[in-house]
N, C-alpha and C. Protein backbone atom coordinates (compact mmCIF):
# COMPACT_ATOMS: atom_id res chain seq x y z
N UNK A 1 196.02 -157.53 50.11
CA UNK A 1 195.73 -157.09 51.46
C UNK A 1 194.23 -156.79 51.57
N UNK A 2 193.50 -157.63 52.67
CA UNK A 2 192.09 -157.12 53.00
C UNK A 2 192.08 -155.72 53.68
N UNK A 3 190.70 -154.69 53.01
CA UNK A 3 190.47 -154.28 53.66
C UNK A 3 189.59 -154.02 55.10
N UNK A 4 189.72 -153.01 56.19
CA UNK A 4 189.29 -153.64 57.16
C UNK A 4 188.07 -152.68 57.11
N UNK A 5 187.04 -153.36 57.90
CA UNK A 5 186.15 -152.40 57.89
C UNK A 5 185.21 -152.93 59.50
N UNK A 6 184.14 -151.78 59.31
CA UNK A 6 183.60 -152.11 60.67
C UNK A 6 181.91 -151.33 60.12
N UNK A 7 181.19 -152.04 60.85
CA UNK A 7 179.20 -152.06 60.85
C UNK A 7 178.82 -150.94 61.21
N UNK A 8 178.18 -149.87 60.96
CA UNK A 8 177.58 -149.21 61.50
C UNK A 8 175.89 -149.44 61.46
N UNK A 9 175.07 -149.47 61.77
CA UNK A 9 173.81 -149.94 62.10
C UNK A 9 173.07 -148.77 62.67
N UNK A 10 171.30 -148.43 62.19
CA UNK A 10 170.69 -148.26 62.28
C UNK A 10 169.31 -148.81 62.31
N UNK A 11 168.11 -148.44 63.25
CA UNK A 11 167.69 -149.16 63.32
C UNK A 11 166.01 -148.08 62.75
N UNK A 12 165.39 -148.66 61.46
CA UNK A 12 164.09 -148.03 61.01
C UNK A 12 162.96 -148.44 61.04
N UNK A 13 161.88 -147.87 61.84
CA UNK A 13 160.27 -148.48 62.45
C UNK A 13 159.56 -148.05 61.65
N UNK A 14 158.80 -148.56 61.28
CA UNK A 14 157.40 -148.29 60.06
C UNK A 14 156.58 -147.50 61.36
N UNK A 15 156.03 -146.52 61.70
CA UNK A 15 155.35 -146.00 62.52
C UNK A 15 153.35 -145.41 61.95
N UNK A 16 153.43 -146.10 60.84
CA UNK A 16 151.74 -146.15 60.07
C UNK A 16 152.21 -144.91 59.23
N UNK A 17 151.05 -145.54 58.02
CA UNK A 17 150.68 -144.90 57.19
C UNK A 17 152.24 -144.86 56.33
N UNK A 18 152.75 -143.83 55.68
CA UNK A 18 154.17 -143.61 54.80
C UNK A 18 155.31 -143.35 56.09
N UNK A 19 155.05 -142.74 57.16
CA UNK A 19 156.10 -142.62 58.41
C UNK A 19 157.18 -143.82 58.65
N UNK A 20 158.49 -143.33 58.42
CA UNK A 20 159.51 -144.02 59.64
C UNK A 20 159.86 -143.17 60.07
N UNK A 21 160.49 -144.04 61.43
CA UNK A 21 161.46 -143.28 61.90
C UNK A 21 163.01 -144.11 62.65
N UNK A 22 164.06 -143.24 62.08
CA UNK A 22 165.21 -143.94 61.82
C UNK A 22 165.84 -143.49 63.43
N UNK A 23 166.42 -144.34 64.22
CA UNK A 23 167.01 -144.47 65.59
C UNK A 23 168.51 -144.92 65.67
N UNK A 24 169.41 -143.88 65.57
CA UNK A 24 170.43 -144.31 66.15
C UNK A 24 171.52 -144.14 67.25
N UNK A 25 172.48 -144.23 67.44
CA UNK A 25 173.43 -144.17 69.11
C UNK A 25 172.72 -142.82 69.19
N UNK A 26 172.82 -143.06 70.69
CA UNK A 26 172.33 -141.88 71.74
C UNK A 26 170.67 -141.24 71.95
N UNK A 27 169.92 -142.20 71.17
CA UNK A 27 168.65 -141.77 70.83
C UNK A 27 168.14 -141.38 69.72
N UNK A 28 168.87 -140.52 68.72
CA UNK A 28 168.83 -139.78 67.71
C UNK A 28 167.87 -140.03 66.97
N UNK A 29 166.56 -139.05 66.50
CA UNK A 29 165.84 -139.81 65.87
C UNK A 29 165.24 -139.14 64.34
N UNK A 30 165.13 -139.61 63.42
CA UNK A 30 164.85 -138.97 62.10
C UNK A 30 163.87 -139.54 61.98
N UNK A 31 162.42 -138.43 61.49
CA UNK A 31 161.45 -139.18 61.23
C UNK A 31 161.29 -138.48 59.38
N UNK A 32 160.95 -139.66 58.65
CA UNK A 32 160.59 -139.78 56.81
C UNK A 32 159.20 -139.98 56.82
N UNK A 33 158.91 -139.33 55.98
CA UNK A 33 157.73 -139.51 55.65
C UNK A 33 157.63 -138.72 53.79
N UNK A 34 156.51 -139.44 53.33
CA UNK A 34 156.04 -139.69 52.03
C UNK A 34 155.62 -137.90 51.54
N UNK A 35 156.00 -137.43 50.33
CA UNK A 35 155.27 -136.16 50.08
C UNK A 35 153.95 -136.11 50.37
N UNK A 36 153.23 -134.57 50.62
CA UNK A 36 151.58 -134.61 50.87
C UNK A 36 151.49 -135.13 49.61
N UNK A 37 150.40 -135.81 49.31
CA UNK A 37 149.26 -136.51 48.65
C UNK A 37 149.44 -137.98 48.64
N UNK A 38 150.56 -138.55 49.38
CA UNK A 38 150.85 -139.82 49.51
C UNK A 38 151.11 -140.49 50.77
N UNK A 39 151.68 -139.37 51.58
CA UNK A 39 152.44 -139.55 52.75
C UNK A 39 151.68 -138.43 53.05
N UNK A 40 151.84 -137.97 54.49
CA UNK A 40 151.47 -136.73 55.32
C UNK A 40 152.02 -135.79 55.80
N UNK A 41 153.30 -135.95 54.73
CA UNK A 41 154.26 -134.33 55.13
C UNK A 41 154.88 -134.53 56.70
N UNK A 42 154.61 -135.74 57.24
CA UNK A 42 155.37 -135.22 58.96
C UNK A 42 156.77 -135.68 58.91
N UNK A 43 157.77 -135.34 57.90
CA UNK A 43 158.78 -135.47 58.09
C UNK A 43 159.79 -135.28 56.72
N UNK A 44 161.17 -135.57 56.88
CA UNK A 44 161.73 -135.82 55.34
C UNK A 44 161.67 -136.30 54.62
N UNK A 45 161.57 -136.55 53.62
CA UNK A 45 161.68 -137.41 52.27
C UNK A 45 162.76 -138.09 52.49
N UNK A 46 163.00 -139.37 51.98
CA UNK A 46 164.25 -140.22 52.26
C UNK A 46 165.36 -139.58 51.56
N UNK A 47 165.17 -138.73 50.08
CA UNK A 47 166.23 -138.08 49.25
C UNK A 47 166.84 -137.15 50.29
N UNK A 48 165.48 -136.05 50.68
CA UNK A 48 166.20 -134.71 51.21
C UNK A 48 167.11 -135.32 52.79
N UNK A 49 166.47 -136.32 53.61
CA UNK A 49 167.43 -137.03 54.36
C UNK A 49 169.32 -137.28 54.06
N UNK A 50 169.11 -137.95 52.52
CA UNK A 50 170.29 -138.09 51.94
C UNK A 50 170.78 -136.93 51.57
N UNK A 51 170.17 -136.19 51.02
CA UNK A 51 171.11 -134.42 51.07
C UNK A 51 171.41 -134.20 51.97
N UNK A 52 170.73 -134.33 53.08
CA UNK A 52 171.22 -133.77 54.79
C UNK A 52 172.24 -134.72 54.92
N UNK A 53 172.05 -135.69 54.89
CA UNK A 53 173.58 -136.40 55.52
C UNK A 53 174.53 -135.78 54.27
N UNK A 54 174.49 -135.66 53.59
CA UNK A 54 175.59 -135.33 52.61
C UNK A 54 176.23 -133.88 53.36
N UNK A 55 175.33 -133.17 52.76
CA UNK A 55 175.81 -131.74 53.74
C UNK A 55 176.63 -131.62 55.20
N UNK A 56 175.75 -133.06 56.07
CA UNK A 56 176.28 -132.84 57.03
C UNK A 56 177.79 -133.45 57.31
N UNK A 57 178.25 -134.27 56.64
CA UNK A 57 179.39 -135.14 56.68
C UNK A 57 180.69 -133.78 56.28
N UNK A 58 179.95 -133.59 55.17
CA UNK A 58 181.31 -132.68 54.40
C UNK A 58 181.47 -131.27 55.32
N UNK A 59 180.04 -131.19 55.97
CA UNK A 59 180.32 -129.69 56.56
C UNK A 59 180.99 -130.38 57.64
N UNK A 60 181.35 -131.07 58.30
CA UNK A 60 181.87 -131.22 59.50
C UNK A 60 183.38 -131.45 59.42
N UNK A 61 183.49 -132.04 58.09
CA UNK A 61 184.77 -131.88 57.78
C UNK A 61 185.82 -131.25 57.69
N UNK A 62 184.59 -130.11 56.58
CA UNK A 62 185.24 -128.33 56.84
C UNK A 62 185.28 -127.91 58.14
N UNK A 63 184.95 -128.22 58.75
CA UNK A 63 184.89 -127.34 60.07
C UNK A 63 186.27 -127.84 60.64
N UNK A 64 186.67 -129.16 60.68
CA UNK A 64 187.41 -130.15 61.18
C UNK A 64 188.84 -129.68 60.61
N UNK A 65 188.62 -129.42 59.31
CA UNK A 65 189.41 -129.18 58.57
C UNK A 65 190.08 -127.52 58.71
N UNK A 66 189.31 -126.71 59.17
CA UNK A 66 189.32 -125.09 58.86
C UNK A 66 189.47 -125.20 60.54
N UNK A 67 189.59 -126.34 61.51
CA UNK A 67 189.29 -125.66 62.72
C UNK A 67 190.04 -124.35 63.61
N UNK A 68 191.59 -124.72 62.91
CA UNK A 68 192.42 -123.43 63.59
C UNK A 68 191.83 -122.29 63.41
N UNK A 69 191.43 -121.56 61.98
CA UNK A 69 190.91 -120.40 61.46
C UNK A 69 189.15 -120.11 61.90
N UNK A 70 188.54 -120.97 62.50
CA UNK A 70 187.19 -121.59 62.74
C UNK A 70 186.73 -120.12 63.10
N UNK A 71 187.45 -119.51 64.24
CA UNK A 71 186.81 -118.21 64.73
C UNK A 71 186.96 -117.07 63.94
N UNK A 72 187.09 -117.45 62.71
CA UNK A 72 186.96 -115.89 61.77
C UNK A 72 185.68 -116.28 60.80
N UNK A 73 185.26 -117.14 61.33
CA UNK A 73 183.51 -117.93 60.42
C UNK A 73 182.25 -117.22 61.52
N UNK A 74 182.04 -116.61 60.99
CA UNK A 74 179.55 -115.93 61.09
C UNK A 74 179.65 -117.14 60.86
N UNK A 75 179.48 -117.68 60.10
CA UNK A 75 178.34 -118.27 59.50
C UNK A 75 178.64 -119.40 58.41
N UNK A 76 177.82 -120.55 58.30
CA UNK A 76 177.88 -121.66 57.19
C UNK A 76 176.78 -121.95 57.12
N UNK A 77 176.11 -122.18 56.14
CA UNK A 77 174.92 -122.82 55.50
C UNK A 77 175.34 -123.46 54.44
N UNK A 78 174.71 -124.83 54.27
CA UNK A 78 175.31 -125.54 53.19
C UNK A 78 173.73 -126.09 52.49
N UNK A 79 173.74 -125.86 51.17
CA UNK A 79 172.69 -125.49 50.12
C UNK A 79 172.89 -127.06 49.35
N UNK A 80 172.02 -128.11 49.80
CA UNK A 80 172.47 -129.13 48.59
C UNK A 80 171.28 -129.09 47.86
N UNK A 81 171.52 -129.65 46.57
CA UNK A 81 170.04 -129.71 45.47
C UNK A 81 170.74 -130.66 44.72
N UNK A 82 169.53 -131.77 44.24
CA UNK A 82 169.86 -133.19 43.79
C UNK A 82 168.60 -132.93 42.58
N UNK A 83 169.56 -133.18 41.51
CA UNK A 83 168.11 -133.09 40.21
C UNK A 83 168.71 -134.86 40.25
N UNK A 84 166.74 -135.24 40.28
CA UNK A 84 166.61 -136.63 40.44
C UNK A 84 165.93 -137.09 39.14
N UNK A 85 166.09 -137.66 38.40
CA UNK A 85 165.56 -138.76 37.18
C UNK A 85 163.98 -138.34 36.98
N UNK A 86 163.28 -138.34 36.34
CA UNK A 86 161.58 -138.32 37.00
C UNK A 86 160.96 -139.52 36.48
N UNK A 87 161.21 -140.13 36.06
CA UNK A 87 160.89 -141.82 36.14
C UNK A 87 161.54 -143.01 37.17
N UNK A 88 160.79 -143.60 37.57
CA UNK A 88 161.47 -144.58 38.66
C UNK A 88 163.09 -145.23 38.13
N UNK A 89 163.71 -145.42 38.82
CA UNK A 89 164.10 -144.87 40.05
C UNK A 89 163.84 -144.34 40.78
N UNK A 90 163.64 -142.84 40.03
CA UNK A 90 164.15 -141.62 40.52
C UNK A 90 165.28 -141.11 41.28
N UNK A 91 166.38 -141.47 40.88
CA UNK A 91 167.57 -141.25 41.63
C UNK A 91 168.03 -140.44 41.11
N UNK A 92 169.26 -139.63 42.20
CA UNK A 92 169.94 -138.44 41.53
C UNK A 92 171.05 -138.98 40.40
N UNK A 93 170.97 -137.64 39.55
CA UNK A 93 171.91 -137.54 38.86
C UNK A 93 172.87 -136.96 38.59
N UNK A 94 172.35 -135.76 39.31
CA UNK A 94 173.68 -134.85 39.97
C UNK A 94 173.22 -134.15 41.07
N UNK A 95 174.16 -134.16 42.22
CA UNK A 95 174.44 -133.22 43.17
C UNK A 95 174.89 -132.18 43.46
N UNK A 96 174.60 -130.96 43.56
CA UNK A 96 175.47 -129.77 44.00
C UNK A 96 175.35 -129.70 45.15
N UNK A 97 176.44 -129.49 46.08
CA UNK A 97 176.78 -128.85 47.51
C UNK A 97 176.95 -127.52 47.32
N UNK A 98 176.24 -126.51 48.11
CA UNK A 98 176.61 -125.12 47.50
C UNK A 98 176.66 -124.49 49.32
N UNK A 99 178.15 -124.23 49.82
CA UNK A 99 178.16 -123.37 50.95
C UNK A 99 178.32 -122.28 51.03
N UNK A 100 177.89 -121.72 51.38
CA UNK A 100 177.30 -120.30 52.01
C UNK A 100 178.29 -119.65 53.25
N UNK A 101 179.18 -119.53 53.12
CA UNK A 101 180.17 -119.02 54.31
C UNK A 101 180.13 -117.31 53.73
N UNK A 102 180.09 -117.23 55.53
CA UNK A 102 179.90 -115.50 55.95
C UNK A 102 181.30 -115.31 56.89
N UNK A 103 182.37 -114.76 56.39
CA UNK A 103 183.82 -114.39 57.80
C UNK A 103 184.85 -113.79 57.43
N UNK A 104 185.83 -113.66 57.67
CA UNK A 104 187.17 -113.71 57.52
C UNK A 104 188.08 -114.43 57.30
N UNK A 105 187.94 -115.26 56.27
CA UNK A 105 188.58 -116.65 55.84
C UNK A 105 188.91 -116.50 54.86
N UNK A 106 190.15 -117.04 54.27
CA UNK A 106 190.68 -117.24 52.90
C UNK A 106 189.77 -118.46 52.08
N UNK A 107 189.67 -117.34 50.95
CA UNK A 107 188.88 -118.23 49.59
C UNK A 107 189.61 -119.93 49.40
N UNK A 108 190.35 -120.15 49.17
CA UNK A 108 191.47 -120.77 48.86
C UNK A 108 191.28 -121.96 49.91
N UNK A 109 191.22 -121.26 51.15
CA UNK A 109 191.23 -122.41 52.75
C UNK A 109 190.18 -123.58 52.33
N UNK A 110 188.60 -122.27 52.46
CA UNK A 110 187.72 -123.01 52.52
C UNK A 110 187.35 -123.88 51.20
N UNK A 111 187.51 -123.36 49.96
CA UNK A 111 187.94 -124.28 48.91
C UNK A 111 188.45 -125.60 48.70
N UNK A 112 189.76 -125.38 49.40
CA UNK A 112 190.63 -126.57 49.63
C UNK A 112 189.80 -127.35 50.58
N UNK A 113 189.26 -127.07 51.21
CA UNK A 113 188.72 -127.96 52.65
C UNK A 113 187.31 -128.81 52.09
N UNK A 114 186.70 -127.81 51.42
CA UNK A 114 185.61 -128.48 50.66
C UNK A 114 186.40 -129.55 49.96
N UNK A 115 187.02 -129.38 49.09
CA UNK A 115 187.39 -130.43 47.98
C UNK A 115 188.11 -131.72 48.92
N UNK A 116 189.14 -131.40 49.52
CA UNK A 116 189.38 -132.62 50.45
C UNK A 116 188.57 -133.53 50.97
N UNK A 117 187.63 -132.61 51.47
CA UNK A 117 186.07 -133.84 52.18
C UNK A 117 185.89 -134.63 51.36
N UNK A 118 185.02 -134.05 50.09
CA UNK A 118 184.79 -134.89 48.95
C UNK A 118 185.22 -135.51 48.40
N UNK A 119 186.71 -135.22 48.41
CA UNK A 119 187.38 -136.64 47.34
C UNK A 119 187.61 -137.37 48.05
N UNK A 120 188.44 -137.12 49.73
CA UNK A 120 189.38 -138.36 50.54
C UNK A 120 188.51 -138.79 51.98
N UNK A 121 187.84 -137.62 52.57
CA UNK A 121 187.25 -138.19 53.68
C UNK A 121 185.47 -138.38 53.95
N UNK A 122 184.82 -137.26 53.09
CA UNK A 122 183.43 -137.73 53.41
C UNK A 122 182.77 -139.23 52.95
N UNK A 123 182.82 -139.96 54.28
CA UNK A 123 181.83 -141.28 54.13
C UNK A 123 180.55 -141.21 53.24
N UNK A 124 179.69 -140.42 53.77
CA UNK A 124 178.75 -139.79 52.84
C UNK A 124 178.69 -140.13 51.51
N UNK A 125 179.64 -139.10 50.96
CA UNK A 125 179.89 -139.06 49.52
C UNK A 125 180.21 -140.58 49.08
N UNK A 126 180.95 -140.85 49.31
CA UNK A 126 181.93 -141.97 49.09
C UNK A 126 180.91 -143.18 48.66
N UNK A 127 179.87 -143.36 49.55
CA UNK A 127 178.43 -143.73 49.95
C UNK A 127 177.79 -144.19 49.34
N UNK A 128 177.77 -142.88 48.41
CA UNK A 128 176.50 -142.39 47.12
C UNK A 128 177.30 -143.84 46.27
N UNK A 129 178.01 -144.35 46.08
CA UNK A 129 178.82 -145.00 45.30
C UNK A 129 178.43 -146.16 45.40
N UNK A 130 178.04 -146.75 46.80
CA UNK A 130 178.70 -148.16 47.00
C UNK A 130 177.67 -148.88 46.37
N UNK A 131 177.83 -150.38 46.55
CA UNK A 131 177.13 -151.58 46.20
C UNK A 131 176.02 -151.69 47.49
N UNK A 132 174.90 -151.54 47.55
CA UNK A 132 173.71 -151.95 48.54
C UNK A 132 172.77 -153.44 47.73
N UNK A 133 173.23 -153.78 48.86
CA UNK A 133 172.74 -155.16 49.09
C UNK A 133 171.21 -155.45 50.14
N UNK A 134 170.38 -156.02 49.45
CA UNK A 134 169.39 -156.29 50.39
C UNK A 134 168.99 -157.53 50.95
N UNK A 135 168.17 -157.46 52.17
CA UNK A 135 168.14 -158.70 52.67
C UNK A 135 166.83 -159.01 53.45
N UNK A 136 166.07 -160.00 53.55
CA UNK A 136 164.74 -160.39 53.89
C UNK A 136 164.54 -161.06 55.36
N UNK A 137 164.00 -160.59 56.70
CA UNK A 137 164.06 -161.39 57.55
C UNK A 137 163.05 -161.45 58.14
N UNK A 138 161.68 -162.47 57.61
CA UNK A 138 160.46 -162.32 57.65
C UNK A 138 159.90 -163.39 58.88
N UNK A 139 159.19 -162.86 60.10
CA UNK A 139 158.80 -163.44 60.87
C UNK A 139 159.58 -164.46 61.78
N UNK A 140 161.13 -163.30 61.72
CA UNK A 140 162.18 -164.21 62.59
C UNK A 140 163.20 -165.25 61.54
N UNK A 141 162.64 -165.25 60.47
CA UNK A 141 163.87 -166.35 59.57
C UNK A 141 164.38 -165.34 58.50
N UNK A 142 165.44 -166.22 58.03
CA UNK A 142 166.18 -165.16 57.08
C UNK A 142 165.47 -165.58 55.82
N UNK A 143 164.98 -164.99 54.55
CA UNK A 143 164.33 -165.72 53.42
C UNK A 143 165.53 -166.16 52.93
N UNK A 144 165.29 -167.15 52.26
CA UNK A 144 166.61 -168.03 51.12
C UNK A 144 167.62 -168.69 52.08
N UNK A 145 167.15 -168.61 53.57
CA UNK A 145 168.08 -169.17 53.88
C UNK A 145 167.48 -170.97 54.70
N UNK A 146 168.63 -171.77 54.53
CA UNK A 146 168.19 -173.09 54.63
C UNK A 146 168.08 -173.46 55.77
């Protein structure tokens, strides 16, 4: 049995110097940019980007997940830190998600809700995994293609 799947698309502008900025539905716009001494600091790093989407997938989950109990939550902050390789690549090697919940909620709930995201529903996560494929489309043609 195939599985089915469907495109999601974004669209990223070189805007000078180390700057993009990433555009998707509804306007949405993320601007990356290079650490100071390379780049000019006006924006995220493409990693800490990928922590943010990480954080943000799974926190929404929990929320999604915890929503009946939702109004006994102050507060969520979600703490990710990625120790990355220090030779190129530089890719992570491990991730911690670390949330920060302030309420009246069972240990146990929000526990469970975390772990569910991560194993069965955060795209995100799931993500970090897949096969990326690249592709060349220089001055309107596809490269390698005939």
């Amino acid at each position: 049995m195939e599985m089915e799947t469907e495109l999601l698309k974004l669209s990223t502008k070189w805007q000078g110097d180390f700057v993009f900025e990433a555009s998707g539905q509804g306007g949405h716009v993320l601007k990356m940019d290079a650490h100071k001494g390379v780049g000019n600091d006006q924006g995220l790093l493409p990693m800490q980007a990928l922590l943010g989407s990480l954080a943000g997938c799974v926190g929404m989950d929990v929320i999604m997940i915890l929503r009946s109990k939702i109004d006994k939550v102050q507060s969520i902050e979600i703490v990710t830190e990625g120790e990355k390789r220090k030779d190129p690549p530089k890719e992570f090697l491990a991730v911690t998600v670390t949330f920060l919940v302030e309420g009246d909620i069972d240990e146990e709930k929000v526990l469970h809700a975390i772990e569910v995201s991560g194993e069965k529903y955060c795209p995100v996560a799931h993500s970090m995994k897949a096969d990326v494929r690249y592709e060349l489309v220089l001055n309107g043609k596809k490269a390698g293609a005939q």
